[in-house]
C-alpha atoms as a PDB file:
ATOM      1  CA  UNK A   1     -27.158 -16.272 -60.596  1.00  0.00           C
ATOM      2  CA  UNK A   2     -25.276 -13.542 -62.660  1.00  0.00           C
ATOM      3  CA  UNK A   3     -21.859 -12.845 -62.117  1.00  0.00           C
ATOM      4  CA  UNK A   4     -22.178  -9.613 -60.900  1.00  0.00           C
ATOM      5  CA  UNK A   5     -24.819 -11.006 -58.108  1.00  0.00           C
ATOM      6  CA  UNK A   6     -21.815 -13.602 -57.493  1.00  0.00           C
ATOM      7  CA  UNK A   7     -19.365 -10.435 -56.881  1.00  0.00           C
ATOM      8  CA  UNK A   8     -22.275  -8.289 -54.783  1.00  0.00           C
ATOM      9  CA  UNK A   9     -23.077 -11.421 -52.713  1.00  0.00           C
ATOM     10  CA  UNK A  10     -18.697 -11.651 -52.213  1.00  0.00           C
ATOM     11  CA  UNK A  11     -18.575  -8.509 -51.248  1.00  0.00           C
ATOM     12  CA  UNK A  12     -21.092  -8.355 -48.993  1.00  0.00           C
ATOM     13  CA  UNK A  13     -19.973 -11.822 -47.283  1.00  0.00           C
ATOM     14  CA  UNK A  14     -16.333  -9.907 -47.142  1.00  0.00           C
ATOM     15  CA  UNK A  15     -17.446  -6.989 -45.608  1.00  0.00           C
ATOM     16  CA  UNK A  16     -19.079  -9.654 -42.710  1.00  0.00           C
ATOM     17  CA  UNK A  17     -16.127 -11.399 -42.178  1.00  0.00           C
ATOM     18  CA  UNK A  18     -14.566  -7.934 -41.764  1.00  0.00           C
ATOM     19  CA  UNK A  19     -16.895  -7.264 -39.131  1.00  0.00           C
ATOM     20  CA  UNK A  20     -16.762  -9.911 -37.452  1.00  0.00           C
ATOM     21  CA  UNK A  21     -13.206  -9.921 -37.285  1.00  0.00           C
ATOM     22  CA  UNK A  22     -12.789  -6.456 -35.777  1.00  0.00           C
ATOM     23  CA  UNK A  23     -15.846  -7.589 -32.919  1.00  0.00           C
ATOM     24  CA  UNK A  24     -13.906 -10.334 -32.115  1.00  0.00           C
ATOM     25  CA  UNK A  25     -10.493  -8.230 -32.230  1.00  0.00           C
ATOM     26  CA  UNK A  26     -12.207  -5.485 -29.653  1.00  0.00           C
ATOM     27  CA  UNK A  27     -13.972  -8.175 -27.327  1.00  0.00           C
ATOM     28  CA  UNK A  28     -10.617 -10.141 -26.719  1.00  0.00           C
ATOM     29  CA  UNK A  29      -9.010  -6.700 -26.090  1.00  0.00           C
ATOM     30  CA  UNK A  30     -11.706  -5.589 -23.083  1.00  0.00           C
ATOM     31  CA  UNK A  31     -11.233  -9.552 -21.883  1.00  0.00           C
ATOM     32  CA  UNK A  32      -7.909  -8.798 -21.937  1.00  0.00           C
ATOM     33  CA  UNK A  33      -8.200  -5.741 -20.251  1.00  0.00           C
ATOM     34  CA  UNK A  34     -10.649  -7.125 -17.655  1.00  0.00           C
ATOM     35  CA  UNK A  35      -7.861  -9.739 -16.488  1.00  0.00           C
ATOM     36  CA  UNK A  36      -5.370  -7.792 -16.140  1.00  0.00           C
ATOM     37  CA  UNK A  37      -7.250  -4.992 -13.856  1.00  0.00           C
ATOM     38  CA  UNK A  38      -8.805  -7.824 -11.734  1.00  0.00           C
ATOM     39  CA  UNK A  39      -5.239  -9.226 -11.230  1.00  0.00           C
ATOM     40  CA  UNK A  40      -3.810  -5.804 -10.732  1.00  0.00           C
ATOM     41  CA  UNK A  41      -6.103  -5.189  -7.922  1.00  0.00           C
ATOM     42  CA  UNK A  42      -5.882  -8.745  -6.395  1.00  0.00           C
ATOM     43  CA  UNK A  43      -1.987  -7.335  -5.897  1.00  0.00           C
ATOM     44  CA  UNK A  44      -3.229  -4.593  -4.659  1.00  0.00           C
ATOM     45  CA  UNK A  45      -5.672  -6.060  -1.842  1.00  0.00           C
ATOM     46  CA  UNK A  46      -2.667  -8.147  -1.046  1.00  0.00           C
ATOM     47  CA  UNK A  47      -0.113  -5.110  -0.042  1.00  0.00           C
ATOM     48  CA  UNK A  48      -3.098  -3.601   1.739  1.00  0.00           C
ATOM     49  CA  UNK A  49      -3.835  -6.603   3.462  1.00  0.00           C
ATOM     50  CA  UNK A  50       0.139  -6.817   4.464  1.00  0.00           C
ATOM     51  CA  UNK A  51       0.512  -3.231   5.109  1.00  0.00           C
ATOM     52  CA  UNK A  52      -2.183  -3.517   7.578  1.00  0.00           C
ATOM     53  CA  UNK A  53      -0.819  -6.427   9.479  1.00  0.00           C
ATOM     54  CA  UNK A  54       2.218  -4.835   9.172  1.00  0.00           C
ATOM     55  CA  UNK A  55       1.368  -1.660  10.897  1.00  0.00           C
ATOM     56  CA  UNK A  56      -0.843  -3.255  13.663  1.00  0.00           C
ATOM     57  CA  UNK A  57       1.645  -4.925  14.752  1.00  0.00           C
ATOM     58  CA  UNK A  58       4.480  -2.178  14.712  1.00  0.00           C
ATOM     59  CA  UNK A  59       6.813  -1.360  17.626  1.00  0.00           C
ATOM     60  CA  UNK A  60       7.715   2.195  18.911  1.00  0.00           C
ATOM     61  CA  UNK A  61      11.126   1.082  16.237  1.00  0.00           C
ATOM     62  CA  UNK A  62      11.127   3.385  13.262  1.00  0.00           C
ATOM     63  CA  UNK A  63      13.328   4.236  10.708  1.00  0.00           C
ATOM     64  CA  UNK A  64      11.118   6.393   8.230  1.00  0.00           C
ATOM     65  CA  UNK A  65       9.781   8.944   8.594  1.00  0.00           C
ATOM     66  CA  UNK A  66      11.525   9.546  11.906  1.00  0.00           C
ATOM     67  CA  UNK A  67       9.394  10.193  14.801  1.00  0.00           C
ATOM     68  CA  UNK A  68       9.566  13.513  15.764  1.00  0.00           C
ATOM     69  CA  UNK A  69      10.945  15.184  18.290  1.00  0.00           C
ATOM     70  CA  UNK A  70       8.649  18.131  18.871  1.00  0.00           C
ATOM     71  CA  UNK A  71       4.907  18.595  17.987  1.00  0.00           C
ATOM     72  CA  UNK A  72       4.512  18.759  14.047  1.00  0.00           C
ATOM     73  CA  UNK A  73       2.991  21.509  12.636  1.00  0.00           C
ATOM     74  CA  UNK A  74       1.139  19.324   9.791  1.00  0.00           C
ATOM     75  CA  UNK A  75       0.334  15.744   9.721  1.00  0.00           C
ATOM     76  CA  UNK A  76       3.406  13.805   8.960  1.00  0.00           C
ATOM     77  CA  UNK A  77       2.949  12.026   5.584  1.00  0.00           C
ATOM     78  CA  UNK A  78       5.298   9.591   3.221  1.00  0.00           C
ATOM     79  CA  UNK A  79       5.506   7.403   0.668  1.00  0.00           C
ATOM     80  CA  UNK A  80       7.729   4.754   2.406  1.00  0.00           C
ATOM     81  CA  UNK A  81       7.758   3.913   5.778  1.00  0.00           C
ATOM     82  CA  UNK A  82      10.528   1.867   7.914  1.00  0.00           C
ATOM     83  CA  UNK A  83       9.500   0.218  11.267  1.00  0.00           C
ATOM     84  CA  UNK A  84      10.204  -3.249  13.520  1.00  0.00           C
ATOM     85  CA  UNK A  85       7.265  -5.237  13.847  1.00  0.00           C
ATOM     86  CA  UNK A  86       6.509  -7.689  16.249  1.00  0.00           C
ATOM     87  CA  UNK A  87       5.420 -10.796  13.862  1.00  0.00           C
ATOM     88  CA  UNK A  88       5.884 -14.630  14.453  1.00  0.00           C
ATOM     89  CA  UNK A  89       8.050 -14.473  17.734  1.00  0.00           C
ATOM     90  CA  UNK A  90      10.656 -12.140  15.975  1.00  0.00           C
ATOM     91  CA  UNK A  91      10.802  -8.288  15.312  1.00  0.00           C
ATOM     92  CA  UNK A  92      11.886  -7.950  11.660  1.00  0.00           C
ATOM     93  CA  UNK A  93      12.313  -4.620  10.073  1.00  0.00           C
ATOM     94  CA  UNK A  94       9.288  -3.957   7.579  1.00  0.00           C
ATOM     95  CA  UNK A  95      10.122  -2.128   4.819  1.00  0.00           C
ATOM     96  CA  UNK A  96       7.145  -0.281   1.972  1.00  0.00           C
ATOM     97  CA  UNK A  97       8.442   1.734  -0.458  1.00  0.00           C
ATOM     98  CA  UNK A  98       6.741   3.319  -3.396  1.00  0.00           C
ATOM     99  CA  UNK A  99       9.397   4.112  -6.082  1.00  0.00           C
ATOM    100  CA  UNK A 100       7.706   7.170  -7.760  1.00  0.00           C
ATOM    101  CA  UNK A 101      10.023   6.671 -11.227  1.00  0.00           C
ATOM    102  CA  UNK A 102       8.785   3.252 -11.770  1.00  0.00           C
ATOM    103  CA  UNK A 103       5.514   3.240  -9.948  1.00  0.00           C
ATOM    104  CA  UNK A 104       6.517   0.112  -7.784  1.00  0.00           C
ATOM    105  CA  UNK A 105       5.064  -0.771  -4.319  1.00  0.00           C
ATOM    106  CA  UNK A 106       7.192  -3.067  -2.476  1.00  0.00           C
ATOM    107  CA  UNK A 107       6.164  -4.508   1.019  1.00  0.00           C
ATOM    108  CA  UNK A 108       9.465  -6.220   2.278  1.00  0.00           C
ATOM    109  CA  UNK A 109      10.229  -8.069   5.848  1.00  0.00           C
ATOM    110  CA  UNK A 110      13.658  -8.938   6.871  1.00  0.00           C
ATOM    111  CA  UNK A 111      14.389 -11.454  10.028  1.00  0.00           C
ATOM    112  CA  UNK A 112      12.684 -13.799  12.578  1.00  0.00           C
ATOM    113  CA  UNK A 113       9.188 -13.607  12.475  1.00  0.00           C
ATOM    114  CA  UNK A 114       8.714 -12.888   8.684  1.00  0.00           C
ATOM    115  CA  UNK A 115       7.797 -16.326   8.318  1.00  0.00           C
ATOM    116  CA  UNK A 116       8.360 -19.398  10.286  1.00  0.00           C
ATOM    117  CA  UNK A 117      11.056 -20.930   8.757  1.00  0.00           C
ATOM    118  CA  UNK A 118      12.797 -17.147   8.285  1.00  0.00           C
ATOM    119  CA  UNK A 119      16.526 -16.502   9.845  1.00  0.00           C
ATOM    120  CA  UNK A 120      18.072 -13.173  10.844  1.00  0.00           C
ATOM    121  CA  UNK A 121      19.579 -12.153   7.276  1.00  0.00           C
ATOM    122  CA  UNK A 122      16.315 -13.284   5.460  1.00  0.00           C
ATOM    123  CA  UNK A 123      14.389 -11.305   2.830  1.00  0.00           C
ATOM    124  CA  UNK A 124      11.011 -12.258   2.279  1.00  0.00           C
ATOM    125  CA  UNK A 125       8.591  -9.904  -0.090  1.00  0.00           C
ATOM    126  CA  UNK A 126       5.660 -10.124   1.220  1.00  0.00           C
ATOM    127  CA  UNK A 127       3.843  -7.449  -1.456  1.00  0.00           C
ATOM    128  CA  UNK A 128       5.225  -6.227  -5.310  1.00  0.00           C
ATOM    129  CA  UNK A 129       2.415  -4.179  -7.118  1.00  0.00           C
ATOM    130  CA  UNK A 130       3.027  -2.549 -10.534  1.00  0.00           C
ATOM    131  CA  UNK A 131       1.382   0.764 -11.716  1.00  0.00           C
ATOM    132  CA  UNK A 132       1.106   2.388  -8.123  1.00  0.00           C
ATOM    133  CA  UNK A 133      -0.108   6.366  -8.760  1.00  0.00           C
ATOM    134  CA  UNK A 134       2.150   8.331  -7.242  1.00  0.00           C
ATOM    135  CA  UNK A 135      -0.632   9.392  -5.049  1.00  0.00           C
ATOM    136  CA  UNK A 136      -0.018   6.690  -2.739  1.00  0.00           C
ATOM    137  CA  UNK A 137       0.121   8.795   0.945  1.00  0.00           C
ATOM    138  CA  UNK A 138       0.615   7.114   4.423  1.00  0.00           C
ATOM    139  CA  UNK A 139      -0.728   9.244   6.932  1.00  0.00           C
ATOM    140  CA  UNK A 140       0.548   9.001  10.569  1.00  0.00           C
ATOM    141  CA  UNK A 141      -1.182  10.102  13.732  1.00  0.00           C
ATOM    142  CA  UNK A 142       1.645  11.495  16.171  1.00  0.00           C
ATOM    143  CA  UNK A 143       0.583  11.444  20.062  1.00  0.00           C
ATOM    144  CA  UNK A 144       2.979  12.989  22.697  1.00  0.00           C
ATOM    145  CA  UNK A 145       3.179  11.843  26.319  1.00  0.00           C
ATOM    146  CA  UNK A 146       4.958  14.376  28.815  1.00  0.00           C
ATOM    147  CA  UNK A 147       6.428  13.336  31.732  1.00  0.00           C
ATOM    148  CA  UNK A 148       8.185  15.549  34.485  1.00  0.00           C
ATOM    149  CA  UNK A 149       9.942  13.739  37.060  1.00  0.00           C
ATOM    150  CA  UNK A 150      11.843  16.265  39.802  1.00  0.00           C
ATOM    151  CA  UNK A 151      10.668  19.601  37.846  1.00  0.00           C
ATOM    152  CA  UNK A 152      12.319  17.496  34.754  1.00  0.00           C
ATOM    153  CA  UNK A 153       9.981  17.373  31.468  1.00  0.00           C
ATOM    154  CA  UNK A 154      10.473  14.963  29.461  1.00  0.00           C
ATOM    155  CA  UNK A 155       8.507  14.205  26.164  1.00  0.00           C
ATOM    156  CA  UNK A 156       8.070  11.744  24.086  1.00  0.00           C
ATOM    157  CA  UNK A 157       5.830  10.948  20.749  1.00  0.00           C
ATOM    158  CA  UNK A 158       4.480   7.992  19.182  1.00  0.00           C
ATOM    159  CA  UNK A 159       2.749   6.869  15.845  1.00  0.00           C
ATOM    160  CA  UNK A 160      -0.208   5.560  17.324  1.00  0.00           C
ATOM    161  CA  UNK A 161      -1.994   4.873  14.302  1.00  0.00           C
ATOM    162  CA  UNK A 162      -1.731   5.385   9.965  1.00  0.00           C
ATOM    163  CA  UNK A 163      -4.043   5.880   7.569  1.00  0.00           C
ATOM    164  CA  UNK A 164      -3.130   3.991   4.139  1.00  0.00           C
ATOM    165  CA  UNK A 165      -4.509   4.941   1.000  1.00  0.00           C
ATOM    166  CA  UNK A 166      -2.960   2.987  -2.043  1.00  0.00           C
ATOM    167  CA  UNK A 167      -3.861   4.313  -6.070  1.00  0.00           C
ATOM    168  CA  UNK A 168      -3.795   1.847  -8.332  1.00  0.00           C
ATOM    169  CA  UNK A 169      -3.743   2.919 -12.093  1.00  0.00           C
ATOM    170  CA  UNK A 170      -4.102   0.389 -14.563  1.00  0.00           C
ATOM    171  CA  UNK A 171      -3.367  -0.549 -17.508  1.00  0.00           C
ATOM    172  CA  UNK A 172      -0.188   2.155 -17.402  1.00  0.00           C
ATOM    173  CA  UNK A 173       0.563   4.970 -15.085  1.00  0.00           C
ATOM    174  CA  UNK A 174      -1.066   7.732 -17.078  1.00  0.00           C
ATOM    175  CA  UNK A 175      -2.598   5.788 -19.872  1.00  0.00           C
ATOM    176  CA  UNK A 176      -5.732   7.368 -21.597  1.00  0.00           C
ATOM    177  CA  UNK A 177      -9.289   6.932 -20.422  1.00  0.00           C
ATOM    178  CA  UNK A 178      -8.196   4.851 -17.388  1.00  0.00           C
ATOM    179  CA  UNK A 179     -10.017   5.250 -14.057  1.00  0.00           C
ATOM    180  CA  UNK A 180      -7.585   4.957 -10.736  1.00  0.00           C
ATOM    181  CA  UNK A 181      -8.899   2.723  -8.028  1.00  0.00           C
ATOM    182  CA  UNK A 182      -8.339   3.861  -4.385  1.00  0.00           C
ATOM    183  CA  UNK A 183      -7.405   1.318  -1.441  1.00  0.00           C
ATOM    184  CA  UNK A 184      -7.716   2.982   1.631  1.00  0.00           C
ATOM    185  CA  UNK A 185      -7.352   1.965   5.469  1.00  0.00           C
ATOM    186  CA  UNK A 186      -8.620   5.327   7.068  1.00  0.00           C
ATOM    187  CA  UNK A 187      -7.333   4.151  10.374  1.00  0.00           C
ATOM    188  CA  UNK A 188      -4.553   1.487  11.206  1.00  0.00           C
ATOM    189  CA  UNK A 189      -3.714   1.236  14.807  1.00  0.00           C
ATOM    190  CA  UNK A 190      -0.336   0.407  15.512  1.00  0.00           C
ATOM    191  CA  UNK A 191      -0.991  -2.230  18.919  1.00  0.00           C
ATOM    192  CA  UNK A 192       2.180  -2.334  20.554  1.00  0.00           C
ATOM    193  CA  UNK A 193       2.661   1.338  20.146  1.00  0.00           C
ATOM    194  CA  UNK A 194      -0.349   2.281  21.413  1.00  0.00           C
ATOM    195  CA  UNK A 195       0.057  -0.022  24.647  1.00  0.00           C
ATOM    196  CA  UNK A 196       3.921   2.152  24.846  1.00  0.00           C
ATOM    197  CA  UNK A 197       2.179   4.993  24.916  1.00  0.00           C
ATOM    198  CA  UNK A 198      -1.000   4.086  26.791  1.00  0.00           C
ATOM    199  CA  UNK A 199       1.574   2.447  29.753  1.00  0.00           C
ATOM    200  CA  UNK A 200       3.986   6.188  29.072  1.00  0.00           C
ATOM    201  CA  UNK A 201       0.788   7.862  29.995  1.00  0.00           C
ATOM    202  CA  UNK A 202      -0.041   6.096  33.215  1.00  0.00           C
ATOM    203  CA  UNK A 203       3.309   7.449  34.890  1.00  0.00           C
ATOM    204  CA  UNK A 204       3.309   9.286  37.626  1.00  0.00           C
ATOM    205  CA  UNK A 205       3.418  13.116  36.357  1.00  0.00           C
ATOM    206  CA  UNK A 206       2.367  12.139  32.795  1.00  0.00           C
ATOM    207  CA  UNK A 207       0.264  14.228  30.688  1.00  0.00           C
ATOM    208  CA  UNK A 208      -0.834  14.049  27.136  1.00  0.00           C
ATOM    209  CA  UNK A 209      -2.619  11.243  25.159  1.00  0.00           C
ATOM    210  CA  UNK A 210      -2.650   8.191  23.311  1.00  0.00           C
END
């Protein structure tokens, strides 16, 4: 063999390792990549799956958003909500917030009931999901119940049921070429304030519907 088919044949077996190198380089990335979005939306499933339980088993309690006090003109959306929940033989306060600067779910229960061993000033996060889209929505369903007692009116509303839809954008909130993935719960009926309302309803001089 000449020398110059020596430095062809070099060449060419460079430019193979070269190849090879960068196939290897781009397959590990998209493995990479894979892992991460499956884990991201094992998180995800998780606050879903907690939100839900969450919300059926929510109390006529809430903090955010505050339930109204006269019919709303839209349907009342938020990005956090704030509620007692009857869970475990307690009613802790539930807590899910979606910090829009960071892009942070967080599903949070505080008290008896969050989990068996839990006391009154406990903190348990139940749900912590990076990359949340900021067009996370919970949708509540508002019901009012009239009651007039001695020509006396009185009214009262209840969230009776939420729709949850969670955006998950992966690998970075805005990143290139990414496609969001949508969680949604169209309807979440909250149990115990259903039942509120349902018993409201069965009054004497009630009117309205649950």
């Amino acid at each position: 063999m000449s020398l110059v088919e020596v430095l062809i044949s070099s060449l060419l077996l460079t430019i193979v390792i070269v190849s090879v190198d960068a196939s290897v380089t781009v397959i590990q990335a998209r493995q990479v990549q894979v892992t991460d979005r499956t884990q991201a939306l094992d998180y995800m499933q998780g606050a879903q799956q907690a939100i839900t339980r969450d919300l059926h088993a929510a109390t006529t309690t809430w903090t955010a958003p505050a339930v109204p006090s006269s019919p709303p003109g839209t349907p009342i959306t938020a990005t956090s909500l704030a509620f007692s929940a009857k869970l475990g033989g307690g009613t802790p306060a539930i807590s899910i917030a979606l910090n829009t600067s960071t892009h942070i779910l967080t599903v949070t229960c505080t008290g008896v009931g969050c989990t068996p061993t839990a006391g009154a000033g406990s903190v348990i996060t139940q749900a912590r999901v990076q990359n949340v889209d900021s067009s996370t929505v919970f949708t509540l369903t508002t019901k009012e119940v009239s009651t007039t007692v001695h020509n006396v009116t009185t009214n009262t509303f209840y969230f009776t049921s939420a729709a949850s839809t969670l955006v998950l954008d992966t690998p970075k909130v805005g990143a290139a070429k990414v496609t969001q993935t949508t969680l949604s719960d169209p309807t979440i009926v909250t149990n115990n304030v259903e039942y509120a309302c349902q018993y409201a309803l069965s009054q004497i001089g009630a009117s309205g519907a649950c």
